[in-house]
PDB file of N, CA and C in Angstrom:
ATOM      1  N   UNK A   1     -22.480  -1.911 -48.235  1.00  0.00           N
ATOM      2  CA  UNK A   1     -21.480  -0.910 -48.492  1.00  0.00           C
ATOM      3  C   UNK A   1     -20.335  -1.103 -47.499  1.00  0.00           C
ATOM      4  N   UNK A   2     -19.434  -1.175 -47.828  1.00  0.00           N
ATOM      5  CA  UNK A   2     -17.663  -1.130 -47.285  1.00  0.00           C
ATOM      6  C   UNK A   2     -17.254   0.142 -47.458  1.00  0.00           C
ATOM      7  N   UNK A   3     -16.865   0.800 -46.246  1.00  0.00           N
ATOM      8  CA  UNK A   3     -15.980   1.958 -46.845  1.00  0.00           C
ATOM      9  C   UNK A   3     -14.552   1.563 -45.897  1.00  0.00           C
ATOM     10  N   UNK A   4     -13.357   2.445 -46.245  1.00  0.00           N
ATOM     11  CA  UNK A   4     -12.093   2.167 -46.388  1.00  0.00           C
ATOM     12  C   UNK A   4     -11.759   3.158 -45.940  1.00  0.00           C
ATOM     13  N   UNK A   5     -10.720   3.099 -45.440  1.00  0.00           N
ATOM     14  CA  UNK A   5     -10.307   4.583 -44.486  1.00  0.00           C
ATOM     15  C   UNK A   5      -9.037   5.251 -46.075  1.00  0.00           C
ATOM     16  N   UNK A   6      -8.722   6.273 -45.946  1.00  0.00           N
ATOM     17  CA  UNK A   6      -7.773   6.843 -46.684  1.00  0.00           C
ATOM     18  C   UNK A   6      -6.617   6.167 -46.176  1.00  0.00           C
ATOM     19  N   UNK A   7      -5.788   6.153 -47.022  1.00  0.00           N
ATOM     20  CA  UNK A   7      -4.361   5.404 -46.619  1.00  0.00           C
ATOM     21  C   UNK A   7      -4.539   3.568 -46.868  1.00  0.00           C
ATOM     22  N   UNK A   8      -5.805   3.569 -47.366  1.00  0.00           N
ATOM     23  CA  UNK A   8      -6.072   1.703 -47.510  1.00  0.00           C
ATOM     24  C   UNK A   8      -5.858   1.539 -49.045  1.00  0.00           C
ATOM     25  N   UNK A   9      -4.246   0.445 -48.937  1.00  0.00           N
ATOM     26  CA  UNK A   9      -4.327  -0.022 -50.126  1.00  0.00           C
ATOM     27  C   UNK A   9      -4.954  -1.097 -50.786  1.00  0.00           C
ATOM     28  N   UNK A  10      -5.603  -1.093 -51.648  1.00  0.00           N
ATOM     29  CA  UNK A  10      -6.654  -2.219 -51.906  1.00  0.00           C
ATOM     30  C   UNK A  10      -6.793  -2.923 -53.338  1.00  0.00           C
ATOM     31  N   UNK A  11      -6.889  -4.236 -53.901  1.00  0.00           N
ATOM     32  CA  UNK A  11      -6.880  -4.714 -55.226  1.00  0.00           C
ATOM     33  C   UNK A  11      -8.346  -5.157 -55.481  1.00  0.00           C
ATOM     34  N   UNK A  12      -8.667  -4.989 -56.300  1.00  0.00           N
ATOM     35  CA  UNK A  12     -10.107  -5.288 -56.695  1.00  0.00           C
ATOM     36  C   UNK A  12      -9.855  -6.767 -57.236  1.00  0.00           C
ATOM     37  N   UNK A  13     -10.628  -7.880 -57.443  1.00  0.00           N
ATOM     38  CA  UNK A  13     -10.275  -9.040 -57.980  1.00  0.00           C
ATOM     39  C   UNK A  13     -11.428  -9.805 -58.023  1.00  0.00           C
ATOM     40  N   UNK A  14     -12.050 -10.696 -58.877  1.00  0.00           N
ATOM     41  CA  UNK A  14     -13.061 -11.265 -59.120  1.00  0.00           C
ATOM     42  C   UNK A  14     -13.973 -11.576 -57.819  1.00  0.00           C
ATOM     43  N   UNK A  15     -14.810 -10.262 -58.108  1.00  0.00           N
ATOM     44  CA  UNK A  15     -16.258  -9.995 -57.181  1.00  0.00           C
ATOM     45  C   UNK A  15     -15.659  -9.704 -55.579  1.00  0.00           C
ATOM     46  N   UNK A  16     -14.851  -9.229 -55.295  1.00  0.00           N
ATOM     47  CA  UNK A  16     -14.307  -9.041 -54.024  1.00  0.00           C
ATOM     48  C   UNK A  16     -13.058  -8.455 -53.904  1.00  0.00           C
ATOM     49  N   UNK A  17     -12.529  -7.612 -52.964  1.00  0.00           N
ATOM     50  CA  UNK A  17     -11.779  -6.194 -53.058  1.00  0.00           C
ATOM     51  C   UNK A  17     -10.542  -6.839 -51.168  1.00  0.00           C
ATOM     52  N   UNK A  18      -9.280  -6.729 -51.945  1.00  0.00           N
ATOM     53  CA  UNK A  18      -8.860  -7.168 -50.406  1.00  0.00           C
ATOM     54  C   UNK A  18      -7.989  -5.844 -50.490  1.00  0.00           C
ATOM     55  N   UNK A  19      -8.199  -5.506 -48.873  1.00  0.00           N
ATOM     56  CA  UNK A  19      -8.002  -4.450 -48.308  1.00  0.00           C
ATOM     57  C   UNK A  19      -6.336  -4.634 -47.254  1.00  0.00           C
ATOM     58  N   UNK A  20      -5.821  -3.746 -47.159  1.00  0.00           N
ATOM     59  CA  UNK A  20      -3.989  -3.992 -46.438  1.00  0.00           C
ATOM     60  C   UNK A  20      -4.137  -2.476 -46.070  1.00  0.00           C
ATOM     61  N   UNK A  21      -4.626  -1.648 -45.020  1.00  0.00           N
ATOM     62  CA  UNK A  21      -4.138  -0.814 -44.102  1.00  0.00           C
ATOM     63  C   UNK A  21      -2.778  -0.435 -43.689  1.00  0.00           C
ATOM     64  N   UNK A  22      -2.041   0.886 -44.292  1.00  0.00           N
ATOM     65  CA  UNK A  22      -1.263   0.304 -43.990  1.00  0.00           C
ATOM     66  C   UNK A  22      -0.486   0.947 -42.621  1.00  0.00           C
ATOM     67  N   UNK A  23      -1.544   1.007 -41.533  1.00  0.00           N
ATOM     68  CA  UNK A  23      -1.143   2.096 -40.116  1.00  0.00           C
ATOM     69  C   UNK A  23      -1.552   0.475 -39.669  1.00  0.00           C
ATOM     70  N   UNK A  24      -2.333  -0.406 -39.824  1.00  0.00           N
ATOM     71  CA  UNK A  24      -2.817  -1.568 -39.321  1.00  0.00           C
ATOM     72  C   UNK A  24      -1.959  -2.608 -39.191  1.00  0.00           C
ATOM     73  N   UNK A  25      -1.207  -2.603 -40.794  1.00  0.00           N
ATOM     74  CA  UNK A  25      -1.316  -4.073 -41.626  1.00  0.00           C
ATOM     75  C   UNK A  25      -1.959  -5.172 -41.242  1.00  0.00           C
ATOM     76  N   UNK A  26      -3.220  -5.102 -41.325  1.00  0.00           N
ATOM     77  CA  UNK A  26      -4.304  -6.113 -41.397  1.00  0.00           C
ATOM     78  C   UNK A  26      -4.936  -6.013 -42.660  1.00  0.00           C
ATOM     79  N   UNK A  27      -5.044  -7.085 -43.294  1.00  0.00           N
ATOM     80  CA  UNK A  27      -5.697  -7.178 -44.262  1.00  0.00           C
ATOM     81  C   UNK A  27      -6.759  -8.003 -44.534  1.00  0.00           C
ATOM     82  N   UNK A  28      -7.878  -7.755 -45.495  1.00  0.00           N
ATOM     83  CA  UNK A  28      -9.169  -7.863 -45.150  1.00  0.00           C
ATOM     84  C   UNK A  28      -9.663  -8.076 -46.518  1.00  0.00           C
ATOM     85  N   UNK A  29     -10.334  -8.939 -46.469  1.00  0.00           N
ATOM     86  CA  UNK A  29     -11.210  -9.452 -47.669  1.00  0.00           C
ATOM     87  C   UNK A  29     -12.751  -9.260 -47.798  1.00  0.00           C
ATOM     88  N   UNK A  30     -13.222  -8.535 -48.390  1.00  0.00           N
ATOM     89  CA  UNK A  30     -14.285  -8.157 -48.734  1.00  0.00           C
ATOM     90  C   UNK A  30     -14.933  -8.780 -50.022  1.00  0.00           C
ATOM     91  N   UNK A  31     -16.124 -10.034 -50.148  1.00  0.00           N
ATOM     92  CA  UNK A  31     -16.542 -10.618 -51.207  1.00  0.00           C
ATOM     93  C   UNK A  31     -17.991 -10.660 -51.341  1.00  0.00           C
ATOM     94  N   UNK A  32     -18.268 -10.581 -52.677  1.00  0.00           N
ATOM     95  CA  UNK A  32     -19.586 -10.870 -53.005  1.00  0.00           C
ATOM     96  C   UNK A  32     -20.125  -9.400 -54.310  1.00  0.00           C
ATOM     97  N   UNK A  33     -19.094  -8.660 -54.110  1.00  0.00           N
ATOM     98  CA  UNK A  33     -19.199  -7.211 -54.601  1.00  0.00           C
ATOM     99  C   UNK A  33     -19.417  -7.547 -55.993  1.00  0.00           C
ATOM    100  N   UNK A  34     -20.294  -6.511 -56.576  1.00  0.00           N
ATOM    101  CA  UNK A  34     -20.603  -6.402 -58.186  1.00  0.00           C
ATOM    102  C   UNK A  34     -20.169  -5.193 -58.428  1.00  0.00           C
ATOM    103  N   UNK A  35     -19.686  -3.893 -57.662  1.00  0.00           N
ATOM    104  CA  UNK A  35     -19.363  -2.964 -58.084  1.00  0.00           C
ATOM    105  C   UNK A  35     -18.513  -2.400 -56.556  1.00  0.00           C
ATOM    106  N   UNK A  36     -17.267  -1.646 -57.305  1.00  0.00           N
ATOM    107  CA  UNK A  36     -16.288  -0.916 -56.588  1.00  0.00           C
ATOM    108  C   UNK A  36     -16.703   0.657 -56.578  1.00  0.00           C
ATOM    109  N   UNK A  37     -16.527   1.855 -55.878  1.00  0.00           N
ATOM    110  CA  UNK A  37     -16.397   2.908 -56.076  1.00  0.00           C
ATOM    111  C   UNK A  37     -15.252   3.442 -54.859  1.00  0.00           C
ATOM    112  N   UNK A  38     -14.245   4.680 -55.978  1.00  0.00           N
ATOM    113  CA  UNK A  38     -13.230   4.549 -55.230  1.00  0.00           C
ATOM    114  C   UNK A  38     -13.675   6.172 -55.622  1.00  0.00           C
ATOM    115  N   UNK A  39     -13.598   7.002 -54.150  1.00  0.00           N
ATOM    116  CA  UNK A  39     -13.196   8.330 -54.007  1.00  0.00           C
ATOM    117  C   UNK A  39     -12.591   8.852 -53.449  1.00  0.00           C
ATOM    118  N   UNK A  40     -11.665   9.909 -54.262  1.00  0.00           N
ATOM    119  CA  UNK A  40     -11.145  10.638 -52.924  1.00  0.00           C
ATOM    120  C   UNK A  40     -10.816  12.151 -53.114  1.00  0.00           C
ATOM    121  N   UNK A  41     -10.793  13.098 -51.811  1.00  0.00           N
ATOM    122  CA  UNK A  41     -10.631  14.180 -51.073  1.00  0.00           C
ATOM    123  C   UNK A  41     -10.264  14.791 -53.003  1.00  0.00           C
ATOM    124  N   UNK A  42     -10.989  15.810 -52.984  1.00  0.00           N
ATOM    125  CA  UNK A  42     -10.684  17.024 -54.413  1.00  0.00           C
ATOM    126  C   UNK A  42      -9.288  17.847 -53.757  1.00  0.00           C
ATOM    127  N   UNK A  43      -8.510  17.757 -54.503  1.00  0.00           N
ATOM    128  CA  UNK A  43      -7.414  18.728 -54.260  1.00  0.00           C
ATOM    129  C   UNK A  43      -6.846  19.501 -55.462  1.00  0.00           C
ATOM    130  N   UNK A  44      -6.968  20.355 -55.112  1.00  0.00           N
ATOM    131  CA  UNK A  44      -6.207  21.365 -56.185  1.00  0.00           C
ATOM    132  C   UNK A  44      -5.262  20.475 -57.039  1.00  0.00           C
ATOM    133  N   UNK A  45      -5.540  21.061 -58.580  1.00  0.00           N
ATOM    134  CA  UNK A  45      -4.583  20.788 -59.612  1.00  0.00           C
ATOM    135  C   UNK A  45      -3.386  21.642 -59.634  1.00  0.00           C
ATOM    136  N   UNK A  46      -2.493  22.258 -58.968  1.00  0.00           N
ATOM    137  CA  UNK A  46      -1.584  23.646 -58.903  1.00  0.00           C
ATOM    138  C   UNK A  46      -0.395  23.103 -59.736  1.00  0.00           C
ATOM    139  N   UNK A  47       0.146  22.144 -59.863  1.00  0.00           N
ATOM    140  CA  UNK A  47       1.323  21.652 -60.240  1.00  0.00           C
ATOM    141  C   UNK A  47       2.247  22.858 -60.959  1.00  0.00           C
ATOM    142  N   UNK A  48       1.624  23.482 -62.000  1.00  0.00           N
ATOM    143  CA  UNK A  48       2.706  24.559 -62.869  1.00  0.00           C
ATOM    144  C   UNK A  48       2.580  25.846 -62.515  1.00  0.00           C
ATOM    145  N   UNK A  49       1.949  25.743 -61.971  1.00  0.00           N
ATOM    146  CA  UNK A  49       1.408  27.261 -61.372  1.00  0.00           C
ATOM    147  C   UNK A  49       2.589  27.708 -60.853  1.00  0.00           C
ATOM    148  N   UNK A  50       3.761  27.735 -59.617  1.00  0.00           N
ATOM    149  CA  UNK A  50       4.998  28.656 -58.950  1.00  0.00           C
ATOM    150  C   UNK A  50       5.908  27.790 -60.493  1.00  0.00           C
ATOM    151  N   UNK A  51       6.100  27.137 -61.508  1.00  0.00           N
ATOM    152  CA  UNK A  51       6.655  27.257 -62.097  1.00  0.00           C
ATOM    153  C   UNK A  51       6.905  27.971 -63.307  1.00  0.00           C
ATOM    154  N   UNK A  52       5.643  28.316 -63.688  1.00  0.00           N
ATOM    155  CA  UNK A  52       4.836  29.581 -64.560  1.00  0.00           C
ATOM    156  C   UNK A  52       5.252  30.881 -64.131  1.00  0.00           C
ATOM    157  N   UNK A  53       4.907  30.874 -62.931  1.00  0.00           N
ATOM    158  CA  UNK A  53       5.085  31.972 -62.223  1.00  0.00           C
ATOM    159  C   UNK A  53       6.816  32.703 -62.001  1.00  0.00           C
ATOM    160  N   UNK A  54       7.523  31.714 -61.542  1.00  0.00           N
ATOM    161  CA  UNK A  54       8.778  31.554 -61.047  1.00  0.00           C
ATOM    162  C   UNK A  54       9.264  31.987 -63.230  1.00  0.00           C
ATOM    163  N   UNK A  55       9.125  31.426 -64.191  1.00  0.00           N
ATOM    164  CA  UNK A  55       9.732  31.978 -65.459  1.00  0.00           C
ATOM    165  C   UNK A  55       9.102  33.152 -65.639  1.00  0.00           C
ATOM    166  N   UNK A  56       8.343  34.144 -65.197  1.00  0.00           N
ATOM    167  CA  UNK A  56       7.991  35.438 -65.620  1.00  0.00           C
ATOM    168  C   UNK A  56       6.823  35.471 -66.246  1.00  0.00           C
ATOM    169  N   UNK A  57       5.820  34.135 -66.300  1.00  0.00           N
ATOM    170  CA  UNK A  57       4.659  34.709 -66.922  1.00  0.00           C
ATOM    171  C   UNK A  57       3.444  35.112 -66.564  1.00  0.00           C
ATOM    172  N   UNK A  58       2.506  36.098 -67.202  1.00  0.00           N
ATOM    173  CA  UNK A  58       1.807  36.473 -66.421  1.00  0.00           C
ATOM    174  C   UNK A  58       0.355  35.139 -66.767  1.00  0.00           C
ATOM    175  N   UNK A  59       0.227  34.762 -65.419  1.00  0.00           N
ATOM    176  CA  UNK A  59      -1.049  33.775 -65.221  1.00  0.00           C
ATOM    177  C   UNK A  59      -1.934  34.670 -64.642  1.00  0.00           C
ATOM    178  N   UNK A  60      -3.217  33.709 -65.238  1.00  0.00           N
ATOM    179  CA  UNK A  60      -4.819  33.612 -64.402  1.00  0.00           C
ATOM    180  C   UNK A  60      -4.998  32.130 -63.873  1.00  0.00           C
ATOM    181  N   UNK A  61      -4.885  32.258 -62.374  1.00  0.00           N
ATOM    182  CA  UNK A  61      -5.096  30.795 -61.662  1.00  0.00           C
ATOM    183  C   UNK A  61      -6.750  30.649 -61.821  1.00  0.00           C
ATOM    184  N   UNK A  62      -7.098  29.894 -62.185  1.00  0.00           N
ATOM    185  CA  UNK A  62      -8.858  29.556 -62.420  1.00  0.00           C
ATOM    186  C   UNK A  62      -9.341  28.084 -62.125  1.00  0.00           C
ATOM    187  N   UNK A  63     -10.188  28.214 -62.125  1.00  0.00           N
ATOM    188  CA  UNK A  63     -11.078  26.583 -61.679  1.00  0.00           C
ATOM    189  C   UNK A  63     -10.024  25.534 -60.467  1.00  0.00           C
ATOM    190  N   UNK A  64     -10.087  24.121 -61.546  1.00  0.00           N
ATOM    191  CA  UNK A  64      -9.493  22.855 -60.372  1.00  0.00           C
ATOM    192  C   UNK A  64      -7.989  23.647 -59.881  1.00  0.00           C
ATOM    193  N   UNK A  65      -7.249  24.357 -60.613  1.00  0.00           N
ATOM    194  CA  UNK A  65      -5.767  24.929 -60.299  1.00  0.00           C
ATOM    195  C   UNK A  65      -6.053  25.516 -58.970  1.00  0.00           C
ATOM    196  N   UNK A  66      -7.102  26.183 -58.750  1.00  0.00           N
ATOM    197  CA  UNK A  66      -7.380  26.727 -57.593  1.00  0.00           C
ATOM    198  C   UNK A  66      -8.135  26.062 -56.169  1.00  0.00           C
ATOM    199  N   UNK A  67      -9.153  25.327 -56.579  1.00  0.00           N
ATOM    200  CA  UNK A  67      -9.939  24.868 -55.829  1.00  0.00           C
ATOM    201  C   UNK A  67     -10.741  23.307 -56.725  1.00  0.00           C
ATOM    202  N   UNK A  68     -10.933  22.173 -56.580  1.00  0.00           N
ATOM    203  CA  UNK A  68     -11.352  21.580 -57.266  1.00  0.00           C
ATOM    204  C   UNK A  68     -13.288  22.209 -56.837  1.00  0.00           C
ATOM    205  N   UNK A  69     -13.907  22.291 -58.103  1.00  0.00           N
ATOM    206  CA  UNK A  69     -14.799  22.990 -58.887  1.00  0.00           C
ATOM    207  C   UNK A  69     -15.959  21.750 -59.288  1.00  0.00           C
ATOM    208  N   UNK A  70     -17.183  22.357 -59.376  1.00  0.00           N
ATOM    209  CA  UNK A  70     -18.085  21.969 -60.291  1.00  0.00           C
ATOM    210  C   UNK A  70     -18.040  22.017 -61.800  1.00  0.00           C
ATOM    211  N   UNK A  71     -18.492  21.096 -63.079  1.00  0.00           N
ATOM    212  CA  UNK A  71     -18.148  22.177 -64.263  1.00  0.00           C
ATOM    213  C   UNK A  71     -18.940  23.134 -63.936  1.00  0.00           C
ATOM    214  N   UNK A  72     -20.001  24.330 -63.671  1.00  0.00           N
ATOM    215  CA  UNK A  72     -20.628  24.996 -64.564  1.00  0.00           C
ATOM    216  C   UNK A  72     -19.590  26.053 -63.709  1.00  0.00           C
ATOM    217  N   UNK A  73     -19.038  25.811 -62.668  1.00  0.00           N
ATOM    218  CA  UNK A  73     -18.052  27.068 -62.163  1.00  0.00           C
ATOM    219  C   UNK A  73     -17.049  27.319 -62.932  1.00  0.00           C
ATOM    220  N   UNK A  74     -16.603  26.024 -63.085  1.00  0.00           N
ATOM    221  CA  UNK A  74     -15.628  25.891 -63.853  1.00  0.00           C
ATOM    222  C   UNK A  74     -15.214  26.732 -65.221  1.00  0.00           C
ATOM    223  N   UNK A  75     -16.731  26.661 -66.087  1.00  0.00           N
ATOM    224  CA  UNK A  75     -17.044  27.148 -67.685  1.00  0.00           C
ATOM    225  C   UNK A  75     -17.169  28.711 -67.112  1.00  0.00           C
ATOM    226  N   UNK A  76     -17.943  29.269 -66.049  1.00  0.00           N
ATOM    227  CA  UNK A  76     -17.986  30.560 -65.280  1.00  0.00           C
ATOM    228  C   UNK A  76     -16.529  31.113 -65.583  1.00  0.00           C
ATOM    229  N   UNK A  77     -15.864  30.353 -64.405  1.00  0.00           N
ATOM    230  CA  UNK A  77     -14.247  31.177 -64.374  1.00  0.00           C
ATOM    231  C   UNK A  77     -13.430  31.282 -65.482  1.00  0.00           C
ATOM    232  N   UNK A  78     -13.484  30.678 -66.457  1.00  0.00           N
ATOM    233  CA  UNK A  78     -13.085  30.519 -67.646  1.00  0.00           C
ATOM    234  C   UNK A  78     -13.270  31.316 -68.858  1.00  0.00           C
ATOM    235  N   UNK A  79     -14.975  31.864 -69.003  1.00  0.00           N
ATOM    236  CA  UNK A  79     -15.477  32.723 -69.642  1.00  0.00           C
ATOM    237  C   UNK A  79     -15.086  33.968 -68.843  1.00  0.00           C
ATOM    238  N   UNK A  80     -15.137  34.215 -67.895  1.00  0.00           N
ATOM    239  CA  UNK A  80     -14.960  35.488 -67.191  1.00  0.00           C
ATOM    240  C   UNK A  80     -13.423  35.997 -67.188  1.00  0.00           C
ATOM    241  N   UNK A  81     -12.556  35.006 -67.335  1.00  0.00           N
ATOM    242  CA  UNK A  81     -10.883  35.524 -67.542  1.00  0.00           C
ATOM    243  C   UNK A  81     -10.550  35.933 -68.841  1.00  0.00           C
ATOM    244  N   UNK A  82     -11.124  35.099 -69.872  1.00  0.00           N
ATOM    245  CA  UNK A  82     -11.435  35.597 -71.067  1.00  0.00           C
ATOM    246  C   UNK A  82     -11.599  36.606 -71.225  1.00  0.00           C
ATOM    247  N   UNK A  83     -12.447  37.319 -71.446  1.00  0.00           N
ATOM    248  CA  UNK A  83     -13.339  38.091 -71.241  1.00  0.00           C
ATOM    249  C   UNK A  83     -12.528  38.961 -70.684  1.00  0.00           C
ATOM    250  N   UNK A  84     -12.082  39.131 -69.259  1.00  0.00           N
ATOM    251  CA  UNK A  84     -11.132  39.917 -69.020  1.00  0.00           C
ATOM    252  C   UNK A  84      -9.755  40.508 -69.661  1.00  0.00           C
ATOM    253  N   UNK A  85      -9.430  39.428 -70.439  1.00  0.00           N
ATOM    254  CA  UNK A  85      -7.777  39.286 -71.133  1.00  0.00           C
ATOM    255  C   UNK A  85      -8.367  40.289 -72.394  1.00  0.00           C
TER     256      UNK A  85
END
């Protein structure tokens, strides 16, 4: 296992992943790999939300808009605003 700091830009390319830091610029070749996994940090989906808001409508902020979520919270907050409306 290789892990990669955040901020590492990286190309995947036949069986090996080269890595360019870019607080470093060192770059780094990593080979032999059969599989990549790339994650990162959950952050809120908010994007329309102060623009929704800002034209006068009335919102329910729910699930990833708020907090990135599990589904079954997700289907929770969803049924429950419903439900409310």
């Amino acid at each position: 296992m290789v892990a990669l700091d955040l901020g590492t830009q990286f190309r995947v390319a036949a069986q090996q992943v080269l890595a360019d830091h870019d607080q470093r610029h060192v770059e780094r070749t990593v080979e032999g790999l059969d599989m990549v996994i790339v994650t990162i940090p959950p952050v809120p989906n908010d994007g329309l939300v102060s623009e929704l808001k800002s034209a006068g409508s009335e919102l329910q902020v729910i699930g990833d808009c708020v907090a990135p979520r599990d589904i079954e919270t997700a289907i929770f907050e969803g049924h429950r605003t419903a439900v409310a409306i």
